[in-house]
C-alpha atoms as a PDB file:
ATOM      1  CA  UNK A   1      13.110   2.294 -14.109  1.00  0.00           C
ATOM      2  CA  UNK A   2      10.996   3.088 -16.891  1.00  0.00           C
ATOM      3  CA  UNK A   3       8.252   5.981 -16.391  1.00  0.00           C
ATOM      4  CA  UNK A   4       5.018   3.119 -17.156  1.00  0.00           C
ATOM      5  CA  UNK A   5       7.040   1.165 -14.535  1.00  0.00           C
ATOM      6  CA  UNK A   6       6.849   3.613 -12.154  1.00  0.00           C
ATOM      7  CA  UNK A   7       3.667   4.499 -12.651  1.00  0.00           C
ATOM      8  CA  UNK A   8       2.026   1.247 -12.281  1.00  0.00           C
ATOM      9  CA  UNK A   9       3.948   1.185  -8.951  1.00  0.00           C
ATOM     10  CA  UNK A  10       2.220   4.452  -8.313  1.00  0.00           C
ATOM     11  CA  UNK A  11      -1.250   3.682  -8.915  1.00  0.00           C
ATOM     12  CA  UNK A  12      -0.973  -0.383  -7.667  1.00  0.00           C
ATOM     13  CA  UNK A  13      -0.056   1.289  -4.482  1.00  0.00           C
ATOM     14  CA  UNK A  14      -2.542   3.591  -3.824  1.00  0.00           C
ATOM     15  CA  UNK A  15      -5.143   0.611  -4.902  1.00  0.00           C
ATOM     16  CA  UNK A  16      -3.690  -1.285  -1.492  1.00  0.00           C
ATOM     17  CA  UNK A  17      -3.896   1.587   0.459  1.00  0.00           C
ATOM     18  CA  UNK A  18      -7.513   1.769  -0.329  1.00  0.00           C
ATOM     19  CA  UNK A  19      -8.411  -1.776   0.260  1.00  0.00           C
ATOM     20  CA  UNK A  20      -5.585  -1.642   3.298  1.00  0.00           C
ATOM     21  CA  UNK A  21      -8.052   1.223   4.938  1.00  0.00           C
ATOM     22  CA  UNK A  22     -11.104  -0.456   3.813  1.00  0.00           C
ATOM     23  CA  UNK A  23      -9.961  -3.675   5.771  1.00  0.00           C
ATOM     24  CA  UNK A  24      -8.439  -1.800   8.626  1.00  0.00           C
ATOM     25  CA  UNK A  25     -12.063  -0.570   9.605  1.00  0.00           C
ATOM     26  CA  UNK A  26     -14.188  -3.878   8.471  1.00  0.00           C
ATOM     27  CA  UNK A  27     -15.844  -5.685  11.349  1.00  0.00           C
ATOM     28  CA  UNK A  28     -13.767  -8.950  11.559  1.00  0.00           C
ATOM     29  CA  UNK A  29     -10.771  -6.220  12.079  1.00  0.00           C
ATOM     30  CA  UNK A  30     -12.351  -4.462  15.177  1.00  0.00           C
ATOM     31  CA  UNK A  31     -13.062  -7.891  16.175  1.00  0.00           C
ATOM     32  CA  UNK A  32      -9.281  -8.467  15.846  1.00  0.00           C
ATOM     33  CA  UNK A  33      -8.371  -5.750  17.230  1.00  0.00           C
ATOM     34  CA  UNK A  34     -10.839  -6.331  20.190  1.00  0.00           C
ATOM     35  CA  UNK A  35      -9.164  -9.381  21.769  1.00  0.00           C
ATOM     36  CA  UNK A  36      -5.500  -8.882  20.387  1.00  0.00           C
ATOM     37  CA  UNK A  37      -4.981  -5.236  20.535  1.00  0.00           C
ATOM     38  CA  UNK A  38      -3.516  -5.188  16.741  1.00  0.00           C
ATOM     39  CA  UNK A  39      -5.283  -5.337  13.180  1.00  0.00           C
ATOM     40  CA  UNK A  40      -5.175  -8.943  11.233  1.00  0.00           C
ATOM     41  CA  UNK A  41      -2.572  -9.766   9.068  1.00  0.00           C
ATOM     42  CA  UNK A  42      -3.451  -9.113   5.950  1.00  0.00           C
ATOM     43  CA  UNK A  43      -4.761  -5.556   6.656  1.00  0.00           C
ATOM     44  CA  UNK A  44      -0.466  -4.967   7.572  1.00  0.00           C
ATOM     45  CA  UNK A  45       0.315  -6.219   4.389  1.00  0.00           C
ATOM     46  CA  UNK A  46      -2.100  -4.653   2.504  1.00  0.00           C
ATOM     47  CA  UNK A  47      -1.028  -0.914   4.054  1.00  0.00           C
ATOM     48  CA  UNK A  48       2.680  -1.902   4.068  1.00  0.00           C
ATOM     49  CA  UNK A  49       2.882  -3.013   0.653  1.00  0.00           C
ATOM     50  CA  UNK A  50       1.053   0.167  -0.687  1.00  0.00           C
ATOM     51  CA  UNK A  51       3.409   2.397   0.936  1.00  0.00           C
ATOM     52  CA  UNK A  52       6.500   0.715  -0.107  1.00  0.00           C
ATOM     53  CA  UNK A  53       5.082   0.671  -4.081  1.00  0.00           C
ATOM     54  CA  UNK A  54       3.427   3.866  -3.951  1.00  0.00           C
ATOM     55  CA  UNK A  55       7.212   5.190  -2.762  1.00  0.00           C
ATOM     56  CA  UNK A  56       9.094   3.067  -5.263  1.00  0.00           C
ATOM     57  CA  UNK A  57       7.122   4.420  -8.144  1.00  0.00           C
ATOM     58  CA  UNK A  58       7.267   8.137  -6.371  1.00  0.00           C
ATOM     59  CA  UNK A  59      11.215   7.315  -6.604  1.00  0.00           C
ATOM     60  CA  UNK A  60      11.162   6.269  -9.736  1.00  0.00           C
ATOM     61  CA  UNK A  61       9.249   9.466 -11.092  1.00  0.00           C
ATOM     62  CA  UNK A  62      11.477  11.647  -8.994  1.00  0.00           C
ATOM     63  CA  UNK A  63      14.639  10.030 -10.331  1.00  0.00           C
ATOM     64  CA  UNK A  64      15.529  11.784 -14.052  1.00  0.00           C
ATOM     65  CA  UNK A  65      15.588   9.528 -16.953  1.00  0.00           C
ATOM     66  CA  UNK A  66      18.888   9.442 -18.153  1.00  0.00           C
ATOM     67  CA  UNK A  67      18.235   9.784 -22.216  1.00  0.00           C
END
């Protein structure tokens, strides 16, 4: 994995983090979480996705080029 690779991973998943924790504590989610007990949908998406790019493109930094 290239290096611009990895870093796009990087900084796409720290992007839906953010709007993962922004949704996470937006009315219609308290609402959610209210009557059902767990956050919507798309806020789970949203914080799973960023941590599994944000650790791909940490892997991919971590991971020596081979050149």
């Amino acid at each position: 994995m290239t290096r611009a690779i990895s870093v796009a991973l990087l900084v796409g998943g720290v992007v839906l983090l953010y709007f993962g924790g922004q949704s996470f504590h937006s009315l219609s989610n308290d609402v959610a979480r209210f009557f059902t007990g767990s956050p919507t949908n798309k806020t789970i998406w949203l914080i799973a996705g960023g941590i599994v790019a944000s650790l791909a493109g940490l892997i991919g930094l971590a991971i020596p080029s081979r050149r």
